[in-house]
N, C-alpha and C. Protein backbone atom coordinates (compact mmCIF):
# COMPACT_ATOMS: atom_id res chain seq x y z
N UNK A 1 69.32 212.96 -85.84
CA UNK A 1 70.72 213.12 -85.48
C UNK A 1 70.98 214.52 -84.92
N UNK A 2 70.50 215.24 -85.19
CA UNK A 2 70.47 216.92 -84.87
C UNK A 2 70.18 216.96 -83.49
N UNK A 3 68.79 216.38 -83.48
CA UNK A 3 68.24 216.48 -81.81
C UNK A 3 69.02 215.87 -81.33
N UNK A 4 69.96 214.95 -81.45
CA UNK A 4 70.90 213.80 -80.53
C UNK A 4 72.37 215.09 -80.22
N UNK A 5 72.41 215.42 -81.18
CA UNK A 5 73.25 216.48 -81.29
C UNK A 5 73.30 217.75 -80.30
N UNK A 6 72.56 218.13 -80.55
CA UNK A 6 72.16 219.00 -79.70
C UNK A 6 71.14 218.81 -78.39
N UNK A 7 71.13 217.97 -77.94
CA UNK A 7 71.06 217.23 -76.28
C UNK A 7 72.12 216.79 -75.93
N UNK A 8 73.38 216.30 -77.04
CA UNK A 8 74.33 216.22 -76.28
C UNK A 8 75.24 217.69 -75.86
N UNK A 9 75.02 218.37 -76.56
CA UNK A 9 75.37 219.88 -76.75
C UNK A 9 75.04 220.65 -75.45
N UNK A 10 73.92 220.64 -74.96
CA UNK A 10 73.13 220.55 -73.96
C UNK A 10 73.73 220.23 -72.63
N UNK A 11 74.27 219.28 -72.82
CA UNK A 11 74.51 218.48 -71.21
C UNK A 11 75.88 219.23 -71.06
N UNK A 12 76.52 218.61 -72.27
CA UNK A 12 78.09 219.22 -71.58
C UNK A 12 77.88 220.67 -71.53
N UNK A 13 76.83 221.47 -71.57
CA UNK A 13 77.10 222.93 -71.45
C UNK A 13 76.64 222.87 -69.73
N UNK A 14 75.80 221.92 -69.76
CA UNK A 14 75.15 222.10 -68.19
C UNK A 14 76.51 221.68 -67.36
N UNK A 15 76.96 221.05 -67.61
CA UNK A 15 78.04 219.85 -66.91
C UNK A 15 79.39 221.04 -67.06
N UNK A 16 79.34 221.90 -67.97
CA UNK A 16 80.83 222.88 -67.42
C UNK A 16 80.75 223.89 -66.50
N UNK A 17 79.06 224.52 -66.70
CA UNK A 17 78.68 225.56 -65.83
C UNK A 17 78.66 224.84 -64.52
N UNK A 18 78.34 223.41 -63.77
CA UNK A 18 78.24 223.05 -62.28
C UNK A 18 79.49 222.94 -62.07
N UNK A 19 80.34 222.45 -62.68
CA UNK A 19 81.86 222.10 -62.76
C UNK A 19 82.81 223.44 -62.37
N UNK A 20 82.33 224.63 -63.04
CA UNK A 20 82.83 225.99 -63.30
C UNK A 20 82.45 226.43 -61.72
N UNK A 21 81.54 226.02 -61.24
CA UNK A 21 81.20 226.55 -59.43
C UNK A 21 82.44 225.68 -58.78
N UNK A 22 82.52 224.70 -58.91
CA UNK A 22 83.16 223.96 -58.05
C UNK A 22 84.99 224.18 -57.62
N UNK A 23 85.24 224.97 -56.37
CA UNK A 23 86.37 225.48 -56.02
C UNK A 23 87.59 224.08 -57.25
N UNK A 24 88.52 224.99 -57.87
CA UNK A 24 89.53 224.21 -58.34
C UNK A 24 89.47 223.90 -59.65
N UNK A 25 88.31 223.70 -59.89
CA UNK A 25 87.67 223.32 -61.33
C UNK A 25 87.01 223.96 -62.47
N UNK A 26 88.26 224.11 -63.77
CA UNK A 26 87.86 225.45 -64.42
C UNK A 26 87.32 224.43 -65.44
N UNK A 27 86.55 225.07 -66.60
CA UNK A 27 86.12 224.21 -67.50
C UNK A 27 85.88 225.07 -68.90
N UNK A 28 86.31 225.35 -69.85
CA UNK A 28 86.43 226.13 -71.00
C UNK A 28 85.03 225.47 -71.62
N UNK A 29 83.68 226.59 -72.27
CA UNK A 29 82.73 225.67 -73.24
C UNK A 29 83.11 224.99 -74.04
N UNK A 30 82.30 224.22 -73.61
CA UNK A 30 82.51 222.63 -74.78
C UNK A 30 82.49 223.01 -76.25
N UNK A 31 83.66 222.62 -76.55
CA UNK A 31 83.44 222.41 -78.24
C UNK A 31 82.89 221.69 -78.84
N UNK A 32 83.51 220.59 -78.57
CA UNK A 32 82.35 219.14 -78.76
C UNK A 32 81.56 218.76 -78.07
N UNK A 33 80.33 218.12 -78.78
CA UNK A 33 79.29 217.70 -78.12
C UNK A 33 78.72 217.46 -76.49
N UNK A 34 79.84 216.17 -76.46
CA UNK A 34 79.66 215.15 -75.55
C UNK A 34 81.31 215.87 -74.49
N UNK A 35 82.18 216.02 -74.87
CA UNK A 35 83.12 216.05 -74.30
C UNK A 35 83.43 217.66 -73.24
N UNK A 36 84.02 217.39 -72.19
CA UNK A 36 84.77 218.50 -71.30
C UNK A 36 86.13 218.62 -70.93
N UNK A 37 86.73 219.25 -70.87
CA UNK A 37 88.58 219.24 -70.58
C UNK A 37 87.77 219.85 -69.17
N UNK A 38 88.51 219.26 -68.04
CA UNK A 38 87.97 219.97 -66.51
C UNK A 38 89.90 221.01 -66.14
N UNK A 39 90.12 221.33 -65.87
CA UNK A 39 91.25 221.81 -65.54
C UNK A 39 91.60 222.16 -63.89
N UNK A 40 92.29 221.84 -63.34
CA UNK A 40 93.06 221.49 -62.09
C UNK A 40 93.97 222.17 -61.15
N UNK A 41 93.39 223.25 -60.35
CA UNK A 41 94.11 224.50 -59.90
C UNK A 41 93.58 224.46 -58.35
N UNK A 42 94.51 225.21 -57.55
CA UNK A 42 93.92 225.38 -56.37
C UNK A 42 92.43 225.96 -56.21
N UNK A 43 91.80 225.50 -54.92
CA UNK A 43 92.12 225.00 -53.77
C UNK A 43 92.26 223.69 -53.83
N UNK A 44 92.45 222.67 -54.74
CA UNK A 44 92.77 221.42 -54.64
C UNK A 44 93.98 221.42 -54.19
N UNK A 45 94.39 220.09 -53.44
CA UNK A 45 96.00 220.04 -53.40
C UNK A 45 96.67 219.88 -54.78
N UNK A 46 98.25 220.07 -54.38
CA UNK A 46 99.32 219.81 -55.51
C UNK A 46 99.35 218.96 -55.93
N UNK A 47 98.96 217.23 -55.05
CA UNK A 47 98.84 216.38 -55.92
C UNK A 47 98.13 216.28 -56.90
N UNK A 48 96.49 216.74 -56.10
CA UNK A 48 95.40 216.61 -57.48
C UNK A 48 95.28 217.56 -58.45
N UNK A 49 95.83 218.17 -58.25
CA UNK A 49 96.48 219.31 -60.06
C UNK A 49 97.08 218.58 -60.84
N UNK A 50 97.67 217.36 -60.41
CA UNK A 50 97.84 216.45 -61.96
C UNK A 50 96.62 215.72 -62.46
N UNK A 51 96.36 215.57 -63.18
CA UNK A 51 95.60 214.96 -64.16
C UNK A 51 95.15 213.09 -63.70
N UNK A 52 96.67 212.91 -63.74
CA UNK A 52 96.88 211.33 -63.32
C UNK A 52 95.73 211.23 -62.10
N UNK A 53 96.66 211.43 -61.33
CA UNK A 53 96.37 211.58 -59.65
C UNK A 53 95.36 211.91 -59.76
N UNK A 54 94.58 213.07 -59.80
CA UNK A 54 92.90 213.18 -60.02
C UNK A 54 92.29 211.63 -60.75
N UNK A 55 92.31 211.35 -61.51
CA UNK A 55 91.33 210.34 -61.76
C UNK A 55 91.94 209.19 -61.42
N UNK A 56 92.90 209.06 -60.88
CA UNK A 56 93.08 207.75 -60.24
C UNK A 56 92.35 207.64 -58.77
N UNK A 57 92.63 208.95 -58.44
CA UNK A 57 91.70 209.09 -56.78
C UNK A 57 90.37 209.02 -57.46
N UNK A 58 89.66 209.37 -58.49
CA UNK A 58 88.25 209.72 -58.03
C UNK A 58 87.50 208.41 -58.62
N UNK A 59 88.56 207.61 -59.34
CA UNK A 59 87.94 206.28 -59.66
C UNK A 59 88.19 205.20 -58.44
N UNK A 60 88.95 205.46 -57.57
CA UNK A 60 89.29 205.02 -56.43
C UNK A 60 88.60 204.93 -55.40
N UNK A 61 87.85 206.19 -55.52
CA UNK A 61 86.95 206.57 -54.13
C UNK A 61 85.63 207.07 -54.56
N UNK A 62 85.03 206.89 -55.78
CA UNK A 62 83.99 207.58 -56.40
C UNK A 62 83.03 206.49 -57.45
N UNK A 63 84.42 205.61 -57.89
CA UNK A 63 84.14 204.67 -59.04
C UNK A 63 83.65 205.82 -60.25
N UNK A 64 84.24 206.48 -60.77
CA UNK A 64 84.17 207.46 -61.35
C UNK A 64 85.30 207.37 -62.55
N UNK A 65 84.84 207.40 -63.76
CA UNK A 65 86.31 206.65 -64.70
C UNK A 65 86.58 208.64 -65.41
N UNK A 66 87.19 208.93 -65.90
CA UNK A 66 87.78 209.90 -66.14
C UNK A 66 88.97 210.02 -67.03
N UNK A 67 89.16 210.65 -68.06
CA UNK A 67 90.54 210.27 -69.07
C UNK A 67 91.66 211.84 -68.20
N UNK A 68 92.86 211.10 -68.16
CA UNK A 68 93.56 211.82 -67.80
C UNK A 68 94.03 212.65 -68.71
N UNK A 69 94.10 214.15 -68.18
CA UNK A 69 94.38 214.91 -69.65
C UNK A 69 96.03 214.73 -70.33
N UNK A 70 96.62 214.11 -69.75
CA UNK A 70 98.06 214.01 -70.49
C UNK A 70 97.78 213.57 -71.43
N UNK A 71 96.45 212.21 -71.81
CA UNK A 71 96.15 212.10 -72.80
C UNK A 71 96.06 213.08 -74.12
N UNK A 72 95.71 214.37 -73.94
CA UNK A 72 95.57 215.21 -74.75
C UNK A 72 96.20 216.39 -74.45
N UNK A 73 97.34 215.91 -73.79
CA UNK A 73 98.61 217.22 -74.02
C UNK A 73 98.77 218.37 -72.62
N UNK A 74 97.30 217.89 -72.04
CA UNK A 74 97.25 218.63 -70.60
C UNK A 74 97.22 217.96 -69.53
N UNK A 75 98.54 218.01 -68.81
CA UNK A 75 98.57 217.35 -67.53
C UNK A 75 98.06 217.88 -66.24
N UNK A 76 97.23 219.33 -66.59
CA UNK A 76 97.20 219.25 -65.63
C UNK A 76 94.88 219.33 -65.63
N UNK A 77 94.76 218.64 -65.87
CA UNK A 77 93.44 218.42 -66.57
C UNK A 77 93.03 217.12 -66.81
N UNK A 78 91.38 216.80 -66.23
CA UNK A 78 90.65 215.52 -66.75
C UNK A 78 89.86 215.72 -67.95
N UNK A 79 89.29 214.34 -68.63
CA UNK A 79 88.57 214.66 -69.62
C UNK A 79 87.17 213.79 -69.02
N UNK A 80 86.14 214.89 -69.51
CA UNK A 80 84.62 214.01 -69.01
C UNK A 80 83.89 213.88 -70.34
N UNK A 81 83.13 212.80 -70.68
CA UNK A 81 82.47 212.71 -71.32
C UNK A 81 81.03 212.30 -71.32
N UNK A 82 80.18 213.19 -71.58
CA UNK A 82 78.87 213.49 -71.07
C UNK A 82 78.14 212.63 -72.00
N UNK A 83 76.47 212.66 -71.72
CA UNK A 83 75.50 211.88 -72.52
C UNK A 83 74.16 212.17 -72.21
């Protein structure tokens, strides 16, 4: 369980640092395991700084599923969950 633990520990650290390059996309280290809060700032447009709108486009055009962060109090933020 440890090693599962810490490979998942692993990924989402890899998965905030590529995320953390990517213009728009801030990403705080993972607390948990498996999980990332992505956060939503220019150079994206105004639409996709909401949360919604981001993962409705990127499951739209990506097939890419994504929890919208209003779920967890931040609208203006997705949630990824790694493995």
């Amino acid at each position: 369980t440890r090693l599962l633990v810490s490979a998942l520990a692993r990924n989402a650290s890899t998965l905030a640092e590529r995320l953390n390059a990517a213009p728009g996309l801030h990403v705080a280290e993972p607390e948990a395991a498996m999980y990332v809060l992505v956060r939503l700032s220019a150079p994206l447009s105004e639409e996709l700084r909401d949360g919604q709108a981001f993962a409705t486009r990127l499951l739209e055009e990506e097939g890419v599923f994504v929890l919208p962060g209003a779920c967890f109090d931040a609208p203006d933020a997705v949630r990824l969950v790694t493995c």
